[in-house]
PDB file of N, CA and C in Angstrom:
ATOM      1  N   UNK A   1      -7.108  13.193 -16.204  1.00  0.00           N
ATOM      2  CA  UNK A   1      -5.892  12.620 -15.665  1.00  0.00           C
ATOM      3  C   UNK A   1      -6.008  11.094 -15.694  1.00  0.00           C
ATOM      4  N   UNK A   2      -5.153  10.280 -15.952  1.00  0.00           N
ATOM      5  CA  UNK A   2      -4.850   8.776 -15.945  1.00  0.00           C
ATOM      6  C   UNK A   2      -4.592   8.286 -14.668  1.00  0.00           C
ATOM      7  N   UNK A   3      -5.106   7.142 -14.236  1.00  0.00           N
ATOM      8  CA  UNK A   3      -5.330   6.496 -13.300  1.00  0.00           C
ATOM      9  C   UNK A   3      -4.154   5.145 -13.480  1.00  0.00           C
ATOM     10  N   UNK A   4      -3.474   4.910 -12.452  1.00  0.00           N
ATOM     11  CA  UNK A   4      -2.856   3.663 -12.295  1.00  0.00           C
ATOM     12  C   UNK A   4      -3.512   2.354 -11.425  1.00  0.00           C
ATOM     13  N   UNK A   5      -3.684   0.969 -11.724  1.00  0.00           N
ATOM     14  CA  UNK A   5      -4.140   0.059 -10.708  1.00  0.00           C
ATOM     15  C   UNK A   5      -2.851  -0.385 -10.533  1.00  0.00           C
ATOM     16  N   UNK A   6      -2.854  -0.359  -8.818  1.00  0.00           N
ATOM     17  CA  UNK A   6      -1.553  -0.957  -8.411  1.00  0.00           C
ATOM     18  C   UNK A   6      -2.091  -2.013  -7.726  1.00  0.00           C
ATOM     19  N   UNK A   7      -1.548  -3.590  -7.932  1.00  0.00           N
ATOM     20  CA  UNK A   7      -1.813  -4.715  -7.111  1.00  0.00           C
ATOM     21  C   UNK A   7      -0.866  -4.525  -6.364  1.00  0.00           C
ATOM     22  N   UNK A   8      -1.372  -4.685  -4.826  1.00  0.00           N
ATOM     23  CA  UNK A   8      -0.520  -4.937  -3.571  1.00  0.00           C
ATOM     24  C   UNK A   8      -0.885  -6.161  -2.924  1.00  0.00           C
ATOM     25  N   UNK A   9       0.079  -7.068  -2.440  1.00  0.00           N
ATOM     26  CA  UNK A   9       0.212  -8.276  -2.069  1.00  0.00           C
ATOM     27  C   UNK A   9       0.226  -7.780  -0.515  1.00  0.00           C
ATOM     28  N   UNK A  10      -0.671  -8.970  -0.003  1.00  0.00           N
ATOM     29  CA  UNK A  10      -0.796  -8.378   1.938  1.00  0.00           C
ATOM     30  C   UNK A  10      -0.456  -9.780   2.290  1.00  0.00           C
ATOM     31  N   UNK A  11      -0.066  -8.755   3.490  1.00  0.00           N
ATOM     32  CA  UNK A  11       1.124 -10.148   4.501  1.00  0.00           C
ATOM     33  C   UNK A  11       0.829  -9.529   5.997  1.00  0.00           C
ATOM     34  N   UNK A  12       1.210 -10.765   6.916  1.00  0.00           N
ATOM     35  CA  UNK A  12       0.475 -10.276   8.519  1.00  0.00           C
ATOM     36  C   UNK A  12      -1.413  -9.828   9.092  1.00  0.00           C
ATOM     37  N   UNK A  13      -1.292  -8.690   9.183  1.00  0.00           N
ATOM     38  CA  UNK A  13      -2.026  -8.318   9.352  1.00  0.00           C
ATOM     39  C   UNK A  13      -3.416  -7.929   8.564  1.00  0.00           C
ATOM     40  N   UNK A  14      -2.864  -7.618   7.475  1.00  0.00           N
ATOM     41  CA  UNK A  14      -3.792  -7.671   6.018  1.00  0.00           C
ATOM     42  C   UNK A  14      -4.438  -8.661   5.368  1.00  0.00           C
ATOM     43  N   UNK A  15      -3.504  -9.955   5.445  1.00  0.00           N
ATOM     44  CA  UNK A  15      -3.776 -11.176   5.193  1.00  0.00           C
ATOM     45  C   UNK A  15      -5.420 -11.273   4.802  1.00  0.00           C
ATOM     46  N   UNK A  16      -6.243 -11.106   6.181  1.00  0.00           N
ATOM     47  CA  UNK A  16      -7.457 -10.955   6.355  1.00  0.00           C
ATOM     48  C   UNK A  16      -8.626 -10.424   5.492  1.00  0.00           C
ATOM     49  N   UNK A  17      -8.038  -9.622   4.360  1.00  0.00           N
ATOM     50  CA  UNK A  17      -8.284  -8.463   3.118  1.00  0.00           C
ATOM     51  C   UNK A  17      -8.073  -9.225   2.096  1.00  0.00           C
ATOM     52  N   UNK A  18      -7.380 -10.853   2.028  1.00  0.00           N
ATOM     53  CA  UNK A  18      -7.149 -11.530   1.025  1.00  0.00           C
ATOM     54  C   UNK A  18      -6.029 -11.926   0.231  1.00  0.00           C
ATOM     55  N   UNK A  19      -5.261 -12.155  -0.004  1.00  0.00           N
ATOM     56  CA  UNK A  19      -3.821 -11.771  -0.531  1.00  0.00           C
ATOM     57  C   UNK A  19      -3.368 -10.766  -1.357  1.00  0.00           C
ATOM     58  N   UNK A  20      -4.612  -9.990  -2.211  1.00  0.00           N
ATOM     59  CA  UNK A  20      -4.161  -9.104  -2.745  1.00  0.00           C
ATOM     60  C   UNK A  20      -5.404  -7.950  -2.736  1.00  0.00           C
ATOM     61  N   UNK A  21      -4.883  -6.556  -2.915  1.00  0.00           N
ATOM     62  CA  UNK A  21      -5.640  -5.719  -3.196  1.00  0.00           C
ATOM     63  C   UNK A  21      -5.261  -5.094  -4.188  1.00  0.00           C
ATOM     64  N   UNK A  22      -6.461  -4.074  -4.967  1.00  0.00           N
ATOM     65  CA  UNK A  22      -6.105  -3.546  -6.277  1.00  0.00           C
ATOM     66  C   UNK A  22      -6.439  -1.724  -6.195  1.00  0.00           C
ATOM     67  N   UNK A  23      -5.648  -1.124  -5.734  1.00  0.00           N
ATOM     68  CA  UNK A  23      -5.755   0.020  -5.539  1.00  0.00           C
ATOM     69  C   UNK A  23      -5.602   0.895  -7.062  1.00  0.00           C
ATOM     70  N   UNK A  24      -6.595   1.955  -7.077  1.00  0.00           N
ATOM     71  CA  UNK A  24      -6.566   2.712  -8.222  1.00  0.00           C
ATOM     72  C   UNK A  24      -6.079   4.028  -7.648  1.00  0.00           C
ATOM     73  N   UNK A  25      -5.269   4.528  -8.384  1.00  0.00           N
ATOM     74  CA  UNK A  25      -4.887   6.115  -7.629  1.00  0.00           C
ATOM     75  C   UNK A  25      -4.169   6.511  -9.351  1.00  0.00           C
ATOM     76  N   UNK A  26      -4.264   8.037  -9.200  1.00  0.00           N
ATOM     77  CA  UNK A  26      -3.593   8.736 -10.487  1.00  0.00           C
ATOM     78  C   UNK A  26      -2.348   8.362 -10.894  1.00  0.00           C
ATOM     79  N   UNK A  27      -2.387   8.726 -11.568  1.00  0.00           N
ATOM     80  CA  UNK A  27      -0.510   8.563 -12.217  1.00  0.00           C
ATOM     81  C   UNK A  27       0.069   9.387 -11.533  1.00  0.00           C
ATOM     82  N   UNK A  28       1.385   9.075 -10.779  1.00  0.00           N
ATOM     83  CA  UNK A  28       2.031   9.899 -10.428  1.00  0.00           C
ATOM     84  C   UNK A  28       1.936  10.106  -8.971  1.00  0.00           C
ATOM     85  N   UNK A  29       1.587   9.033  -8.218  1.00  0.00           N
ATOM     86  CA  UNK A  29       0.860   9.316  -6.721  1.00  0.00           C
ATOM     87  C   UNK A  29       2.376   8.613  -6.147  1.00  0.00           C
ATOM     88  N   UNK A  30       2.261   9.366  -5.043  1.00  0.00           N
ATOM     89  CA  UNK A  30       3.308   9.044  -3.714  1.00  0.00           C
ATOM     90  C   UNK A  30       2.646   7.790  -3.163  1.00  0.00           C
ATOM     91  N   UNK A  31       3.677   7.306  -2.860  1.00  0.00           N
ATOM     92  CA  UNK A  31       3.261   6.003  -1.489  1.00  0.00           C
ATOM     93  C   UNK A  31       2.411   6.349  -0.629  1.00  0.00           C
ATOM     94  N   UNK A  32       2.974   7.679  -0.044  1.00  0.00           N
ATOM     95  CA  UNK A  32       1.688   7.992   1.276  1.00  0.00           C
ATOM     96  C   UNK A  32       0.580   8.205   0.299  1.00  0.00           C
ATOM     97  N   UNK A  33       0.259   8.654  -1.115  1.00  0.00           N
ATOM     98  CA  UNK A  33      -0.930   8.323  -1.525  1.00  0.00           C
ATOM     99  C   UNK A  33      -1.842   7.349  -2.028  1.00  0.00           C
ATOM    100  N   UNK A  34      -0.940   5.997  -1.899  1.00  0.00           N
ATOM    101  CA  UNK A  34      -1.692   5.179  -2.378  1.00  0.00           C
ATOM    102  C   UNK A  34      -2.141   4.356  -0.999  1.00  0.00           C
ATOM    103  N   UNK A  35      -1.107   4.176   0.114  1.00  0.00           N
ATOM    104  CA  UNK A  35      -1.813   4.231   1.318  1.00  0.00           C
ATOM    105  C   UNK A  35      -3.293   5.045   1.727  1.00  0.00           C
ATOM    106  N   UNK A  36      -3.293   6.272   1.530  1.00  0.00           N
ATOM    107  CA  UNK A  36      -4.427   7.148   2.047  1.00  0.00           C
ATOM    108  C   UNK A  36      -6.002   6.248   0.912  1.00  0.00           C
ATOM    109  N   UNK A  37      -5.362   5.808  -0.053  1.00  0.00           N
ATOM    110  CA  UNK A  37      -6.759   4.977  -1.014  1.00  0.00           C
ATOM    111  C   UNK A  37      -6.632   3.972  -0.359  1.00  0.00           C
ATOM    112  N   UNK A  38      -5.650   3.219  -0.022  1.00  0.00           N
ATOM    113  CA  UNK A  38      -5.798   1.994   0.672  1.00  0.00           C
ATOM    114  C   UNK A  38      -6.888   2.015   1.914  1.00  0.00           C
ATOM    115  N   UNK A  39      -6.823   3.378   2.210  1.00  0.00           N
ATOM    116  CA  UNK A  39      -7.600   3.561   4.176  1.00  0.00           C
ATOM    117  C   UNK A  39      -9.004   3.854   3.379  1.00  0.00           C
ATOM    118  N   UNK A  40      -8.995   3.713   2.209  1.00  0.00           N
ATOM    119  CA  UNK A  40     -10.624   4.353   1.913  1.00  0.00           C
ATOM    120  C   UNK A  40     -11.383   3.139   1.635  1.00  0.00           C
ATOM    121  N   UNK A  41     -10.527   2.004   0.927  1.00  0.00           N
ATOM    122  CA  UNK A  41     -11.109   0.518   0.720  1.00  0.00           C
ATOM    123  C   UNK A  41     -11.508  -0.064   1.839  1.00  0.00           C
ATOM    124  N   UNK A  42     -10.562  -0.131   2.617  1.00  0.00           N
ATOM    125  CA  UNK A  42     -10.189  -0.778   3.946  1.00  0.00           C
ATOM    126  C   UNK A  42     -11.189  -0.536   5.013  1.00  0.00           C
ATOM    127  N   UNK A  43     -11.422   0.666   5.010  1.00  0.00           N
ATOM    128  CA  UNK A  43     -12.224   1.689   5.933  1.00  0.00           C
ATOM    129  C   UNK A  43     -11.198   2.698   7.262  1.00  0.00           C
ATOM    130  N   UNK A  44     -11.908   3.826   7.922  1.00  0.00           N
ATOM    131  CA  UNK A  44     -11.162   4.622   9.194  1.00  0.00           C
ATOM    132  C   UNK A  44     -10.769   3.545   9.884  1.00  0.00           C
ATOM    133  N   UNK A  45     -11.341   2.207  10.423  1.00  0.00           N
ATOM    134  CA  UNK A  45     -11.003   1.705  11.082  1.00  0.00           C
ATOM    135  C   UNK A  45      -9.513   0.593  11.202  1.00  0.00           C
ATOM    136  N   UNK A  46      -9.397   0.987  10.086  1.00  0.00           N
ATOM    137  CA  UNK A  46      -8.076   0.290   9.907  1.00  0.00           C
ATOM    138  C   UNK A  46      -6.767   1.442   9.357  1.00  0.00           C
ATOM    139  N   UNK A  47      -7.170   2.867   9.793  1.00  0.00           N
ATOM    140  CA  UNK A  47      -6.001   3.861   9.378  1.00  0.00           C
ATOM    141  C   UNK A  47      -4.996   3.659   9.969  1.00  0.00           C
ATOM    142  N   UNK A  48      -4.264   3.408  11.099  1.00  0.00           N
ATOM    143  CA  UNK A  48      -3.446   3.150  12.470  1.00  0.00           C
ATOM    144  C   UNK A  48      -2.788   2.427  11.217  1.00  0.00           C
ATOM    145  N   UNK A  49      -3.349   1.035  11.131  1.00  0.00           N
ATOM    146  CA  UNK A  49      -2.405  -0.125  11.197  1.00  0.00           C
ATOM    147  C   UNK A  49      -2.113   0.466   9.405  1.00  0.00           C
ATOM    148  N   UNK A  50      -2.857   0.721   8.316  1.00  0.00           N
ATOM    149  CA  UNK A  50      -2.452   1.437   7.008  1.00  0.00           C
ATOM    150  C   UNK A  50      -1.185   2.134   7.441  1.00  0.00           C
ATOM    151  N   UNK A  51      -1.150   3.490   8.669  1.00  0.00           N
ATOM    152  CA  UNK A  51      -0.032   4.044   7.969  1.00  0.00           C
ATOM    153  C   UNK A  51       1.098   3.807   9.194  1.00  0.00           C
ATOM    154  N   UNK A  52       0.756   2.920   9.769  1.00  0.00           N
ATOM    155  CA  UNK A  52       2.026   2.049  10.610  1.00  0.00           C
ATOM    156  C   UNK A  52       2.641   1.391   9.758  1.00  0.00           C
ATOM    157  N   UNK A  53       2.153   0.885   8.648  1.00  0.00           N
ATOM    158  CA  UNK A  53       3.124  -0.033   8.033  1.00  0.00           C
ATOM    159  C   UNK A  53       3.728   0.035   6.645  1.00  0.00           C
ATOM    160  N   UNK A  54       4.302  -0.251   5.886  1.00  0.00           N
ATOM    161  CA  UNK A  54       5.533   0.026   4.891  1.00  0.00           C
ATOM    162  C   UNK A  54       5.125  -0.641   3.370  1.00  0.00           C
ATOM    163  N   UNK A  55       5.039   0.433   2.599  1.00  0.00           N
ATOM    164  CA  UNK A  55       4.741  -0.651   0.846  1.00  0.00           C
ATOM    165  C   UNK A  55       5.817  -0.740   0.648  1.00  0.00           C
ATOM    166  N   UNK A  56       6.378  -1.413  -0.375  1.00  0.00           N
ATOM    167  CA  UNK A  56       7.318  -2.106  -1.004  1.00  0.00           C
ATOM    168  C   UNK A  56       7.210  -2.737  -1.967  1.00  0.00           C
ATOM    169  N   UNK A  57       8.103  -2.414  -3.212  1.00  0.00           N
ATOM    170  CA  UNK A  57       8.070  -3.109  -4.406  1.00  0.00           C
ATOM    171  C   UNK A  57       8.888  -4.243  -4.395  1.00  0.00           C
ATOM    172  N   UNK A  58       9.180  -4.695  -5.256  1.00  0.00           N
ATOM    173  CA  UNK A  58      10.409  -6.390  -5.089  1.00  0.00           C
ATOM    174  C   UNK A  58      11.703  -6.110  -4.795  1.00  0.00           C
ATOM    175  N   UNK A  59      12.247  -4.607  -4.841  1.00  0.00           N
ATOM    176  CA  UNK A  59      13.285  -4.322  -4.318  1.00  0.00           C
ATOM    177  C   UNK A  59      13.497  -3.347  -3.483  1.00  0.00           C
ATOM    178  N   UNK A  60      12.954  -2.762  -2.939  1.00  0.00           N
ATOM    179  CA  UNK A  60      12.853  -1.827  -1.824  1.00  0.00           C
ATOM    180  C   UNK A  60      11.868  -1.642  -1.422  1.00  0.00           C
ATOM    181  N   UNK A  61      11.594  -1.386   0.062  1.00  0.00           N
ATOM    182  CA  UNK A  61      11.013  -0.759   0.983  1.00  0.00           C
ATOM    183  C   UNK A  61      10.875   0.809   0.313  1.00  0.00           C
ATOM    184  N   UNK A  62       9.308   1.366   0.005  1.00  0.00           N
ATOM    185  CA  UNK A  62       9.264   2.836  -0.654  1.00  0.00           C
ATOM    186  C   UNK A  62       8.987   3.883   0.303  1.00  0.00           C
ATOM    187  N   UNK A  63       9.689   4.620   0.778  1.00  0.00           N
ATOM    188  CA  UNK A  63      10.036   6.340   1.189  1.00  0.00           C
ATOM    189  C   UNK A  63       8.163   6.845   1.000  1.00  0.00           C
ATOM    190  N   UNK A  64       7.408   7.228   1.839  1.00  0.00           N
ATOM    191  CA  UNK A  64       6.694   7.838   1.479  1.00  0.00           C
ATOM    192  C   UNK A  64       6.013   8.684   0.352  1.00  0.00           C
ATOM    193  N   UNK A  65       7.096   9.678   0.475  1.00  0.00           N
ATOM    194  CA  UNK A  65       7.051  10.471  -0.549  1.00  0.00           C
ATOM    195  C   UNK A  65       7.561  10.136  -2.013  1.00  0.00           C
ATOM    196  N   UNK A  66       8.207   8.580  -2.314  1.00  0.00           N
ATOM    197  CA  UNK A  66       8.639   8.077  -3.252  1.00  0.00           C
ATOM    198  C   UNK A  66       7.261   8.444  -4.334  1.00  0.00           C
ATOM    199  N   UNK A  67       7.533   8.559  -5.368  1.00  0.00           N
ATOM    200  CA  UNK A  67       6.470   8.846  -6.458  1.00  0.00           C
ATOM    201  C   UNK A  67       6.369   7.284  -7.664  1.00  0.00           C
ATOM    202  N   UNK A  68       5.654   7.039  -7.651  1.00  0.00           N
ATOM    203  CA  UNK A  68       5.316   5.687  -8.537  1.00  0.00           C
ATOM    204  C   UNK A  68       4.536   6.419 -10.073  1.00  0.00           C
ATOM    205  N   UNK A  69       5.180   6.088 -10.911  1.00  0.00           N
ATOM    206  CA  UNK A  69       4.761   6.554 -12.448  1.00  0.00           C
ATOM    207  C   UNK A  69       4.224   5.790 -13.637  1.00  0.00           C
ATOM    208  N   UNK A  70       4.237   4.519 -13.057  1.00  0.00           N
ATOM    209  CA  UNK A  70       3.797   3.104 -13.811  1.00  0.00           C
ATOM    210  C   UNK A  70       3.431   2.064 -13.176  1.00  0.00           C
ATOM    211  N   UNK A  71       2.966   1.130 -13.454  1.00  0.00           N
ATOM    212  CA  UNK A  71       2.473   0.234 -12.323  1.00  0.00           C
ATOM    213  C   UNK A  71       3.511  -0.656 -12.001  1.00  0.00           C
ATOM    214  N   UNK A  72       3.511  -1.280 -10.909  1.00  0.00           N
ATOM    215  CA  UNK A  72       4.658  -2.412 -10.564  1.00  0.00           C
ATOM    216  C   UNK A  72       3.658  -2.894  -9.518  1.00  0.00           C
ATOM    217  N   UNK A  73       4.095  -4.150  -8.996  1.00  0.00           N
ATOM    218  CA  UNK A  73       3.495  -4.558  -7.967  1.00  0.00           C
ATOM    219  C   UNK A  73       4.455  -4.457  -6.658  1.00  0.00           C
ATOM    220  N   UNK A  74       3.230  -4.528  -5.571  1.00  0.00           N
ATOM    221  CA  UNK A  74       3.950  -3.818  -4.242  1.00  0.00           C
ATOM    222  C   UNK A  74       2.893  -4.571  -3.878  1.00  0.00           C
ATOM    223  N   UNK A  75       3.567  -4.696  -2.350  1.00  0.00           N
ATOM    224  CA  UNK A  75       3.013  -5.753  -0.918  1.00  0.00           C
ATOM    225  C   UNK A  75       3.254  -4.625   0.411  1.00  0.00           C
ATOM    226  N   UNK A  76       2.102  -4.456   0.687  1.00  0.00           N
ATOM    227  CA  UNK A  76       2.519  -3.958   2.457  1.00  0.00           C
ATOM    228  C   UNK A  76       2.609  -4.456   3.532  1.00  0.00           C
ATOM    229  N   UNK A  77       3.294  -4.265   4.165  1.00  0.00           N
ATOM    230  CA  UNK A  77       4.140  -5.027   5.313  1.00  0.00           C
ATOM    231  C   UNK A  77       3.927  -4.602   6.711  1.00  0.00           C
ATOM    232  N   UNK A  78       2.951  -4.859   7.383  1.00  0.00           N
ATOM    233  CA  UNK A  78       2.337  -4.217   8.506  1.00  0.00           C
ATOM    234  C   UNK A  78       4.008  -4.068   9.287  1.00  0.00           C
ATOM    235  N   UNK A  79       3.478  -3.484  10.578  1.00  0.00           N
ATOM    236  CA  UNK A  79       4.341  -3.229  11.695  1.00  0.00           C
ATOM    237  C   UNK A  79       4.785  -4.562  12.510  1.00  0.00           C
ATOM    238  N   UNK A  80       5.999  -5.240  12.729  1.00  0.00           N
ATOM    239  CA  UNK A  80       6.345  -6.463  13.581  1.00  0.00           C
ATOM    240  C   UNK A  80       7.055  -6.000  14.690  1.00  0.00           C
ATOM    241  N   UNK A  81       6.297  -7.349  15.767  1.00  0.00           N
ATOM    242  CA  UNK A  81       6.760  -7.130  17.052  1.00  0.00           C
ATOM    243  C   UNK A  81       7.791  -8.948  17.393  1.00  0.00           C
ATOM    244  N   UNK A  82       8.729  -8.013  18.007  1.00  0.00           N
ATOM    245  CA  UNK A  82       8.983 -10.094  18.655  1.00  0.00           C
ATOM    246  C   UNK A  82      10.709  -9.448  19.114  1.00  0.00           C
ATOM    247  N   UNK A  83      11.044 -10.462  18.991  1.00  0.00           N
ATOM    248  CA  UNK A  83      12.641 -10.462  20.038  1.00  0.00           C
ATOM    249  C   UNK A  83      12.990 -11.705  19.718  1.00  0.00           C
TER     250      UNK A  83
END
């Protein structure tokens, strides 16, 4: 099976991880699956804040279950608080 590298751009909370990460996952992986590789780089200790927060390509916010079939770049967008 073929493998995709997806660069994701981090913002907020991720920041800390560098501006970008390079996640490898199969062709054909859901958002919630490239999150679940994200929690494996990252480590358990950062699962919470992984699936609290939202990937996104340059034009939408992606649906979990959205399926990615080619590479594009995507940024995750932790959880915000404020008023």
């Amino acid at each position: 099976m073929s493998t995709i590298i997806f660069p994701i751009k981090c913002f907020g909370a991720f920041r800390k991880f560098g501006e970008n990460l390079n996640v490898e996952v199969p062709a054909g992986s859901s958002a919630d699956q490239i999150k679940q590789a994200l929690i494996r780089i990252l480590g358990e200790q950062h699962k919470g804040l992984v699936e609290d927060s939202v990937l996104a390509s340059d034009t939408a916010v992606l649906p979990g279950a959205y399926i990615l079939k080619e590479p594009v770049d995507l940024c995750i967008l932790p959880p915000v608080c404020g008023g």
